[in-house]
PDB file of N, CA and C in Angstrom:
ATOM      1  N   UNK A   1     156.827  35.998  53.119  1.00  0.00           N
ATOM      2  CA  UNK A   1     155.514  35.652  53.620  1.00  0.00           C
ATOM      3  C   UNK A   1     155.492  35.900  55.134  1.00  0.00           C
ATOM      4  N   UNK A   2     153.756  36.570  55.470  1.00  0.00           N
ATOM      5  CA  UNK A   2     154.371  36.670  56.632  1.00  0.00           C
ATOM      6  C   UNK A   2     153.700  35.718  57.811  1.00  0.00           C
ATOM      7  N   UNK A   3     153.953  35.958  58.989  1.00  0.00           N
ATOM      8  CA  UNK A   3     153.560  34.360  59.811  1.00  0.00           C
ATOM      9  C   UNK A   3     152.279  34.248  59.916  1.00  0.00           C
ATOM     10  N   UNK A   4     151.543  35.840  60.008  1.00  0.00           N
ATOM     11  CA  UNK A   4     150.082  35.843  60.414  1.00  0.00           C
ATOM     12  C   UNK A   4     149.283  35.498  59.447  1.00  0.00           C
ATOM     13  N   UNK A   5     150.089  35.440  57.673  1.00  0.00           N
ATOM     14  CA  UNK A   5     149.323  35.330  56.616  1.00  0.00           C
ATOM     15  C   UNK A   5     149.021  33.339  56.936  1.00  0.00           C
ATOM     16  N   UNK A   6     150.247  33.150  57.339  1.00  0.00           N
ATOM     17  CA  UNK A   6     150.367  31.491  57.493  1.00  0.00           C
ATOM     18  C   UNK A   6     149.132  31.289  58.603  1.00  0.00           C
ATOM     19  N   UNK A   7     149.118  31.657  59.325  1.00  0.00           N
ATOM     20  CA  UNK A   7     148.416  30.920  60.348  1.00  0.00           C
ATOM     21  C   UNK A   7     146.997  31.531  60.226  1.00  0.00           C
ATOM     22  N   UNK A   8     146.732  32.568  59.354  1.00  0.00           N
ATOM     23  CA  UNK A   8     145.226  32.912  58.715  1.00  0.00           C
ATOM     24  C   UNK A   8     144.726  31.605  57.702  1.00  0.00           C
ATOM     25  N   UNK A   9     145.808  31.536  56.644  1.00  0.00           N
ATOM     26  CA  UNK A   9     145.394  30.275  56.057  1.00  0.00           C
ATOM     27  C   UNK A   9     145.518  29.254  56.356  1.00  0.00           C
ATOM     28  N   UNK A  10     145.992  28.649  57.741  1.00  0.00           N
ATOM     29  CA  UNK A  10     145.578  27.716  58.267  1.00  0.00           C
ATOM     30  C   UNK A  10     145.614  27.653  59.694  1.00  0.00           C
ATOM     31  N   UNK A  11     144.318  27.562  59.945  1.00  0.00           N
ATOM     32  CA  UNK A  11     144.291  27.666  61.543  1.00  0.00           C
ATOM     33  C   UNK A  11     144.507  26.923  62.514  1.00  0.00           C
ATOM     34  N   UNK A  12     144.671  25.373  61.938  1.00  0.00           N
ATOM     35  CA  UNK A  12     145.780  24.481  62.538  1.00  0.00           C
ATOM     36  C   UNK A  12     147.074  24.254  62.502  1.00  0.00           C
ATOM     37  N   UNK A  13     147.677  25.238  61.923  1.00  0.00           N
ATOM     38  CA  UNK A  13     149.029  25.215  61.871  1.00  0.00           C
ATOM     39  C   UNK A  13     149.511  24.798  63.254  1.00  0.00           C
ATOM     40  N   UNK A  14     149.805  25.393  64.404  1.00  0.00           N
ATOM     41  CA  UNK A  14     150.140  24.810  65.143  1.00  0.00           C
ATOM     42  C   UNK A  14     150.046  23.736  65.780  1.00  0.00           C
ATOM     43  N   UNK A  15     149.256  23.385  65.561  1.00  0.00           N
ATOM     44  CA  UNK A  15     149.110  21.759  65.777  1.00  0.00           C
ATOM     45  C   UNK A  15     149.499  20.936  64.778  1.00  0.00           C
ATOM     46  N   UNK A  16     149.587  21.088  63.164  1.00  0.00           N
ATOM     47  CA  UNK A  16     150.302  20.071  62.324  1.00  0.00           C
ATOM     48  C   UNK A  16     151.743  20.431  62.246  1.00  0.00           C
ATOM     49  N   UNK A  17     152.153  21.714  62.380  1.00  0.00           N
ATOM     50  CA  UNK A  17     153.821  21.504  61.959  1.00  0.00           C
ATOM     51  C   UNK A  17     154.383  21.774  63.516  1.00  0.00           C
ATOM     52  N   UNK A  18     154.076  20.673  64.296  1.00  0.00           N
ATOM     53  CA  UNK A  18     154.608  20.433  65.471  1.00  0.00           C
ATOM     54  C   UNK A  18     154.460  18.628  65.483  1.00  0.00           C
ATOM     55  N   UNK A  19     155.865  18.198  66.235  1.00  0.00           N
ATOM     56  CA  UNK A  19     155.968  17.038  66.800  1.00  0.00           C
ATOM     57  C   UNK A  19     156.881  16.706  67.974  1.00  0.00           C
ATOM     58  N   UNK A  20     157.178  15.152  68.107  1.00  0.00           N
ATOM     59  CA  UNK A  20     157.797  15.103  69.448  1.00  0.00           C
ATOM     60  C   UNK A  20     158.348  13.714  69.475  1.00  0.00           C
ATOM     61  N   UNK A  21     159.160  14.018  69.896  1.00  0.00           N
ATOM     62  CA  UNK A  21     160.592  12.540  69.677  1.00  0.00           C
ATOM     63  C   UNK A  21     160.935  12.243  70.778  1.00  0.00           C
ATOM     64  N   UNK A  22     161.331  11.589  71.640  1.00  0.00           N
ATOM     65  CA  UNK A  22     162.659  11.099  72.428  1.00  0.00           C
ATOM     66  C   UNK A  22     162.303  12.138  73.892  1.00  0.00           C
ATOM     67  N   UNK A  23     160.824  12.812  73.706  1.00  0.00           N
ATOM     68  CA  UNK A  23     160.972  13.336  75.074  1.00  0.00           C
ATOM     69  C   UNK A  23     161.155  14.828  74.635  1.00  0.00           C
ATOM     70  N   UNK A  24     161.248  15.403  73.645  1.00  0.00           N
ATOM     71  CA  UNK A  24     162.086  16.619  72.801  1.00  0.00           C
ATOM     72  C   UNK A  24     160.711  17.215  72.229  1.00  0.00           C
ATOM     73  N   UNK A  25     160.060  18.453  72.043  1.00  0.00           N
ATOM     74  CA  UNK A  25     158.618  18.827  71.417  1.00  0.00           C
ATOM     75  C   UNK A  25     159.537  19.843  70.660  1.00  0.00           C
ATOM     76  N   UNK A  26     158.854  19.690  69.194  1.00  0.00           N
ATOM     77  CA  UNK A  26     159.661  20.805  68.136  1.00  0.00           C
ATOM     78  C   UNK A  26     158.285  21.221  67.887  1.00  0.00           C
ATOM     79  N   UNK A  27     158.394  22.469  68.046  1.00  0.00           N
ATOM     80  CA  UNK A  27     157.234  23.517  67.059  1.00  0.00           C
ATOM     81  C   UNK A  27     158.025  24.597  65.994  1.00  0.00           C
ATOM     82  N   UNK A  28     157.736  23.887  64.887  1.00  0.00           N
ATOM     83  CA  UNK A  28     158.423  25.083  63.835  1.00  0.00           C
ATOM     84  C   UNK A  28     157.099  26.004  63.031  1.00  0.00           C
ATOM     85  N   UNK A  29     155.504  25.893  63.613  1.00  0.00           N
ATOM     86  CA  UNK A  29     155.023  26.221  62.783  1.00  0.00           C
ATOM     87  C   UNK A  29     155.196  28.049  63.364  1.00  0.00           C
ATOM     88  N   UNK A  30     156.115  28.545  64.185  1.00  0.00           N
ATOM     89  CA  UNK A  30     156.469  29.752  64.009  1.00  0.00           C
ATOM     90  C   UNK A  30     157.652  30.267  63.149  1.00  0.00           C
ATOM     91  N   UNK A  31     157.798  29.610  61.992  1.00  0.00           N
ATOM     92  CA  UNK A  31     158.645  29.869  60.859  1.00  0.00           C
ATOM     93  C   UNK A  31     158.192  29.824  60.065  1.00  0.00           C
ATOM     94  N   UNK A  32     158.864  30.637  58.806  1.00  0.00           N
ATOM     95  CA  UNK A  32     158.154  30.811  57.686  1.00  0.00           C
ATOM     96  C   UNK A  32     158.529  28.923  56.546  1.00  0.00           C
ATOM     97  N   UNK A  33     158.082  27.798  57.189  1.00  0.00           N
ATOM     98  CA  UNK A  33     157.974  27.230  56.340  1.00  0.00           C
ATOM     99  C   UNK A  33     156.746  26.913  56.031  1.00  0.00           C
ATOM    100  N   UNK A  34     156.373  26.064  55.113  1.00  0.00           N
ATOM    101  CA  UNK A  34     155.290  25.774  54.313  1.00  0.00           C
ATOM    102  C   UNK A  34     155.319  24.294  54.423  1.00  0.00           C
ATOM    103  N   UNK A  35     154.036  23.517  54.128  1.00  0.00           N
ATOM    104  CA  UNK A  35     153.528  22.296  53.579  1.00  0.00           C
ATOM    105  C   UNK A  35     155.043  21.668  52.623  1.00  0.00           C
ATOM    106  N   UNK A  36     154.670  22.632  51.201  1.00  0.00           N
ATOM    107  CA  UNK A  36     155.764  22.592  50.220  1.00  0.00           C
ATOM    108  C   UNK A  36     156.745  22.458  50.594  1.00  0.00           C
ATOM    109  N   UNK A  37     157.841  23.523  51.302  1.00  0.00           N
ATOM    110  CA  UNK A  37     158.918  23.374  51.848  1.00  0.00           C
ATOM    111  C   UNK A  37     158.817  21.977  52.719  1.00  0.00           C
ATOM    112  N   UNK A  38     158.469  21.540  53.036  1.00  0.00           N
ATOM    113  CA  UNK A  38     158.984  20.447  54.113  1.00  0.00           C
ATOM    114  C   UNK A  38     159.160  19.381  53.225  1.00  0.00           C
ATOM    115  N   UNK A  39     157.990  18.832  52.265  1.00  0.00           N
ATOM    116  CA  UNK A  39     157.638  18.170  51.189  1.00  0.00           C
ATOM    117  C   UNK A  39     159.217  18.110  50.178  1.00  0.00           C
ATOM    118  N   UNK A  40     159.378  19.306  49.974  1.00  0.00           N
ATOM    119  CA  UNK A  40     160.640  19.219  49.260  1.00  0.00           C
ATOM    120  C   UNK A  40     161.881  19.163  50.274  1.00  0.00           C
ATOM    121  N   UNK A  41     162.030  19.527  51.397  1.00  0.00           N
ATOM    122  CA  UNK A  41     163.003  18.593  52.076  1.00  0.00           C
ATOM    123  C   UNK A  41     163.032  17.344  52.225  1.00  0.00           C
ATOM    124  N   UNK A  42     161.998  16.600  52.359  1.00  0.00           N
ATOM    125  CA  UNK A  42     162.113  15.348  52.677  1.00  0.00           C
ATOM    126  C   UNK A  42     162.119  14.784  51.538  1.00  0.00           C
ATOM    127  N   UNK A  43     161.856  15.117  49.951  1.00  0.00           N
ATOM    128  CA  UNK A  43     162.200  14.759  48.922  1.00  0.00           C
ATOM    129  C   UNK A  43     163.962  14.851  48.752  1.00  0.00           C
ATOM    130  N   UNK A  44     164.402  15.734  49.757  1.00  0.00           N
ATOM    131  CA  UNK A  44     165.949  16.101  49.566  1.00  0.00           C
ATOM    132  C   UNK A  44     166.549  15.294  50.211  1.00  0.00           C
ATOM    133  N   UNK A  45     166.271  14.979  51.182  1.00  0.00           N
ATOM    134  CA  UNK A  45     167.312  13.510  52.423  1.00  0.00           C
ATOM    135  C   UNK A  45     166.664  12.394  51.629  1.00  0.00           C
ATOM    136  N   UNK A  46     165.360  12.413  51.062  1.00  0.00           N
ATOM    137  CA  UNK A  46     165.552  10.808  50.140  1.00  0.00           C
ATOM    138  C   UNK A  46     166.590  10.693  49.162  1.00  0.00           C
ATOM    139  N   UNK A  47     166.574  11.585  48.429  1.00  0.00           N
ATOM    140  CA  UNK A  47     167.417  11.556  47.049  1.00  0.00           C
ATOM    141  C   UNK A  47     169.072  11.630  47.487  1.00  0.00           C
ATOM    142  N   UNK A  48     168.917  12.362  48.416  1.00  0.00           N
ATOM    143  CA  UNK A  48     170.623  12.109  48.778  1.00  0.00           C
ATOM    144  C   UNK A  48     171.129  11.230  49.688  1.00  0.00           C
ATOM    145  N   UNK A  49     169.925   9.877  49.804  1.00  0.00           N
ATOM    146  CA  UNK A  49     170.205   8.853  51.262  1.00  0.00           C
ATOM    147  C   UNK A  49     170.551   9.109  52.026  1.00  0.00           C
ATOM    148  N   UNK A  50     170.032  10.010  53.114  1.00  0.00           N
ATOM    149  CA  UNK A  50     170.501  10.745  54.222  1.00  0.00           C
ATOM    150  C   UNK A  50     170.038   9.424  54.818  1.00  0.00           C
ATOM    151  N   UNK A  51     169.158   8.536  54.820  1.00  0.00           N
ATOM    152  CA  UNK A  51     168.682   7.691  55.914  1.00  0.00           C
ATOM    153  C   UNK A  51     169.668   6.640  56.562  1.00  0.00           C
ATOM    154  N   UNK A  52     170.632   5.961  54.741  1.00  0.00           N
ATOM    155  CA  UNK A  52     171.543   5.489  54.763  1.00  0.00           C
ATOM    156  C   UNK A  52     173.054   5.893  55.584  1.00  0.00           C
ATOM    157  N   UNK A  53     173.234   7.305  55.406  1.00  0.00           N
ATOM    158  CA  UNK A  53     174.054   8.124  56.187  1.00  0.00           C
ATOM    159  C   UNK A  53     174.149   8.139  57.493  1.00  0.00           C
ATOM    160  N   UNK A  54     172.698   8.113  57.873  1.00  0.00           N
ATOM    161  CA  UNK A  54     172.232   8.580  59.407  1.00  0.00           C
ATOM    162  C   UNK A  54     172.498   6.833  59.974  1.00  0.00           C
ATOM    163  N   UNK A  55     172.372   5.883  59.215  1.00  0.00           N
ATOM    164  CA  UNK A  55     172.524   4.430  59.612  1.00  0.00           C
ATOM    165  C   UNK A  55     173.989   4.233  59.793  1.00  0.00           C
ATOM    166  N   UNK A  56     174.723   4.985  59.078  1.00  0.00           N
ATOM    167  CA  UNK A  56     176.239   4.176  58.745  1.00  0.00           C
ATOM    168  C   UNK A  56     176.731   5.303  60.013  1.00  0.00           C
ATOM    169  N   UNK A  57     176.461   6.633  60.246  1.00  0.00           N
ATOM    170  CA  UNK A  57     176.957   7.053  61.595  1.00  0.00           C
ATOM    171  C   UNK A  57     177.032   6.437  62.673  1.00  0.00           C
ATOM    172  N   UNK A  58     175.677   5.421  62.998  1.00  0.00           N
ATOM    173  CA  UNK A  58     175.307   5.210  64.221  1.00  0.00           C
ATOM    174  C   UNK A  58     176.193   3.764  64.255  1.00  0.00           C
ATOM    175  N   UNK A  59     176.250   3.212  63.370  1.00  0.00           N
ATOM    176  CA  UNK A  59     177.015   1.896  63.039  1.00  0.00           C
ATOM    177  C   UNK A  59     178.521   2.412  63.533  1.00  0.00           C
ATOM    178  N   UNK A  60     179.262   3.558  63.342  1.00  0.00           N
ATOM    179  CA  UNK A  60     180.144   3.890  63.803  1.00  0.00           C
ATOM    180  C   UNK A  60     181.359   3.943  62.601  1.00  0.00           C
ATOM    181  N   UNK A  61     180.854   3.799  61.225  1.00  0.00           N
ATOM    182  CA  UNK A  61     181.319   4.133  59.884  1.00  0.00           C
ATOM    183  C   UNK A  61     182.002   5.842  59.851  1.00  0.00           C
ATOM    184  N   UNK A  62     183.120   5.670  59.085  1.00  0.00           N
ATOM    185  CA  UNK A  62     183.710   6.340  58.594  1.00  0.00           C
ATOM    186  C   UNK A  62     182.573   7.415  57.919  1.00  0.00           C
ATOM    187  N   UNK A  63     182.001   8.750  57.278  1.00  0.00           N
ATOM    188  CA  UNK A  63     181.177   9.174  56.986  1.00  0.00           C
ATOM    189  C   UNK A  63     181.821  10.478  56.405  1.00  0.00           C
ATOM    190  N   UNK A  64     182.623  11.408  57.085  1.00  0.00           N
ATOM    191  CA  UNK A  64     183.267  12.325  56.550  1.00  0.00           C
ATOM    192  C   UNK A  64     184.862  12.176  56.229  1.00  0.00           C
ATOM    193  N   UNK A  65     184.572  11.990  55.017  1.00  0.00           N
ATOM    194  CA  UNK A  65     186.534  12.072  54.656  1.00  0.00           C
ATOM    195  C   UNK A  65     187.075  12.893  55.128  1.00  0.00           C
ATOM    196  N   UNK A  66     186.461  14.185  55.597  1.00  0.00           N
ATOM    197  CA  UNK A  66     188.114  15.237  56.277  1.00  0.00           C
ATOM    198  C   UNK A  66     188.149  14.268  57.588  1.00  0.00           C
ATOM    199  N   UNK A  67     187.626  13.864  58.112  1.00  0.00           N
ATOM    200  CA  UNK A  67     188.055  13.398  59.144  1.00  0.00           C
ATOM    201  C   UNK A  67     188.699  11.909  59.360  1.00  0.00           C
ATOM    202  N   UNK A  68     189.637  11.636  59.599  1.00  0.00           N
ATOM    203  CA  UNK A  68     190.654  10.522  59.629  1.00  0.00           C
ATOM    204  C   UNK A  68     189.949   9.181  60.193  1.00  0.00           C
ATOM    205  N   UNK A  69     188.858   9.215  60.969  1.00  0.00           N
ATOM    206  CA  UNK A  69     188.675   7.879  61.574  1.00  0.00           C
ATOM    207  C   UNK A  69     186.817   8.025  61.562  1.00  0.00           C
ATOM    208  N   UNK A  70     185.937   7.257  62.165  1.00  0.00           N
ATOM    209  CA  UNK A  70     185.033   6.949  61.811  1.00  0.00           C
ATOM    210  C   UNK A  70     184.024   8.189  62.848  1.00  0.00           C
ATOM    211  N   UNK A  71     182.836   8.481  62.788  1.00  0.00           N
ATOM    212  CA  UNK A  71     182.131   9.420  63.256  1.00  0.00           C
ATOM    213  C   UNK A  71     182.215   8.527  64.556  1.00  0.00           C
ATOM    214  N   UNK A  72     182.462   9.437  65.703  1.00  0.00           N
ATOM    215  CA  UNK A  72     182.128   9.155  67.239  1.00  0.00           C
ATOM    216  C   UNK A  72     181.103   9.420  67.672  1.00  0.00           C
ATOM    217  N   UNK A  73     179.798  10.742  66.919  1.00  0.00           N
ATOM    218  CA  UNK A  73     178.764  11.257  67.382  1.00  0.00           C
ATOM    219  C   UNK A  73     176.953  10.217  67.585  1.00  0.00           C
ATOM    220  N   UNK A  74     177.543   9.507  66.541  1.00  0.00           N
ATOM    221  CA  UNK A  74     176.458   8.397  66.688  1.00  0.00           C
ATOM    222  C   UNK A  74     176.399   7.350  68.029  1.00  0.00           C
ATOM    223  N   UNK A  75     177.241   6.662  68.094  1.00  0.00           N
ATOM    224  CA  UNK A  75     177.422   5.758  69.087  1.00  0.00           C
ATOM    225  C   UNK A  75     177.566   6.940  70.664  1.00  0.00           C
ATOM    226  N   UNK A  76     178.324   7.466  70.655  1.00  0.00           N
ATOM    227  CA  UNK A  76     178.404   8.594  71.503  1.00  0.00           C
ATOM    228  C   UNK A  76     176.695   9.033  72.078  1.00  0.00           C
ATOM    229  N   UNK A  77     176.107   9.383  71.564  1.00  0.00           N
ATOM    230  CA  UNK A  77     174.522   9.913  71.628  1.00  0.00           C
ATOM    231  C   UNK A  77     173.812   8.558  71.715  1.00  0.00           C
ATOM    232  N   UNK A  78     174.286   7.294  71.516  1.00  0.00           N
ATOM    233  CA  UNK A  78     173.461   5.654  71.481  1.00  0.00           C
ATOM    234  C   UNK A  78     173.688   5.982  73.038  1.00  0.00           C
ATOM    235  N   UNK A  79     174.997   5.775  73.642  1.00  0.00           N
ATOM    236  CA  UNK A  79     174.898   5.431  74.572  1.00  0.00           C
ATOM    237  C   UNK A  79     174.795   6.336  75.886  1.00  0.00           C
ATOM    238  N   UNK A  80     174.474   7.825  75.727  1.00  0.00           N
ATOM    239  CA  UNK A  80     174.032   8.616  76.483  1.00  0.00           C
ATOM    240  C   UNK A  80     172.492   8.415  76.698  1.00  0.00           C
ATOM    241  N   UNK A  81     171.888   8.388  75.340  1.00  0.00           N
ATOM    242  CA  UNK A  81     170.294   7.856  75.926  1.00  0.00           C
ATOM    243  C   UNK A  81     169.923   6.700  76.667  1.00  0.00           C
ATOM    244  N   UNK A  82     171.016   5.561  76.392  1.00  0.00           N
ATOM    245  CA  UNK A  82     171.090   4.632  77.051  1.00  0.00           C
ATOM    246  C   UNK A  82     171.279   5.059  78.492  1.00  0.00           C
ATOM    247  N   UNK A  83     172.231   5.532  78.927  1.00  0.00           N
ATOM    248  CA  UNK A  83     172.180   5.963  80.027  1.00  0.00           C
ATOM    249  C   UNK A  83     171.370   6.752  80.882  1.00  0.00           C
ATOM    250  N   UNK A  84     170.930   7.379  80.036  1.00  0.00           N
ATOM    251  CA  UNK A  84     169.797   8.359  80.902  1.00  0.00           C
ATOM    252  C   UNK A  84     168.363   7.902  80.736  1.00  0.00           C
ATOM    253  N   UNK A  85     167.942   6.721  80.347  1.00  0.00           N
ATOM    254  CA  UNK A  85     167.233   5.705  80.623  1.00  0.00           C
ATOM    255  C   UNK A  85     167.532   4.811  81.876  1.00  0.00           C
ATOM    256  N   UNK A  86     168.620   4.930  82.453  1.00  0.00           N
ATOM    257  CA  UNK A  86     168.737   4.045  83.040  1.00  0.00           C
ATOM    258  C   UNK A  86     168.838   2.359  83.175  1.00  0.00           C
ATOM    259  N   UNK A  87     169.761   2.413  81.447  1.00  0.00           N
ATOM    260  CA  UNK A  87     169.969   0.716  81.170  1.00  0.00           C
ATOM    261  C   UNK A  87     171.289   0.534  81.244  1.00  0.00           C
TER     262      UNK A  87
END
């Protein structure tokens, strides 16, 4: 599919498959995803409790068995935003 067909059939695309987090602006509506596609990703991190995952990282839980001791990347990234907030 191609991008111009996307953004013919919808002429707000750029404005709905764009958002903004933490200071961070993502625009993906220059990719070929779809409504559908996203719909079925986020049907995919439900079904495989990614939310639960993404909780037990930041908690500082063990998460990947190849690795011997608990994920550092969560807490690691807690307390860099912390810092660059200035708390």
């Amino acid at each position: 599919m191609h991008l111009r067909k996307l953004f013919a059939d919808d002429p707000k695309r750029g404005e709905h498959m764009t958002t903004e987090a933490i200071g961070i602006y993502f625009d993906y509506s220059k990719h070929r995803i779809t409504d559908e596609t996203l719909g079925l990703l986020v049907q995919l991190a439900e079904e495989s409790g990614l939310r639960a995952r993404i909780d037990a990282m930041f908690r500082g839980e063990k998460i990947n068995v190849t690795e011997s001791g608990p994920s550092a990347r969560g807490p690691a990234r807690s307390q860099r935003e912390i810092h660059r907030r200035g708390r």
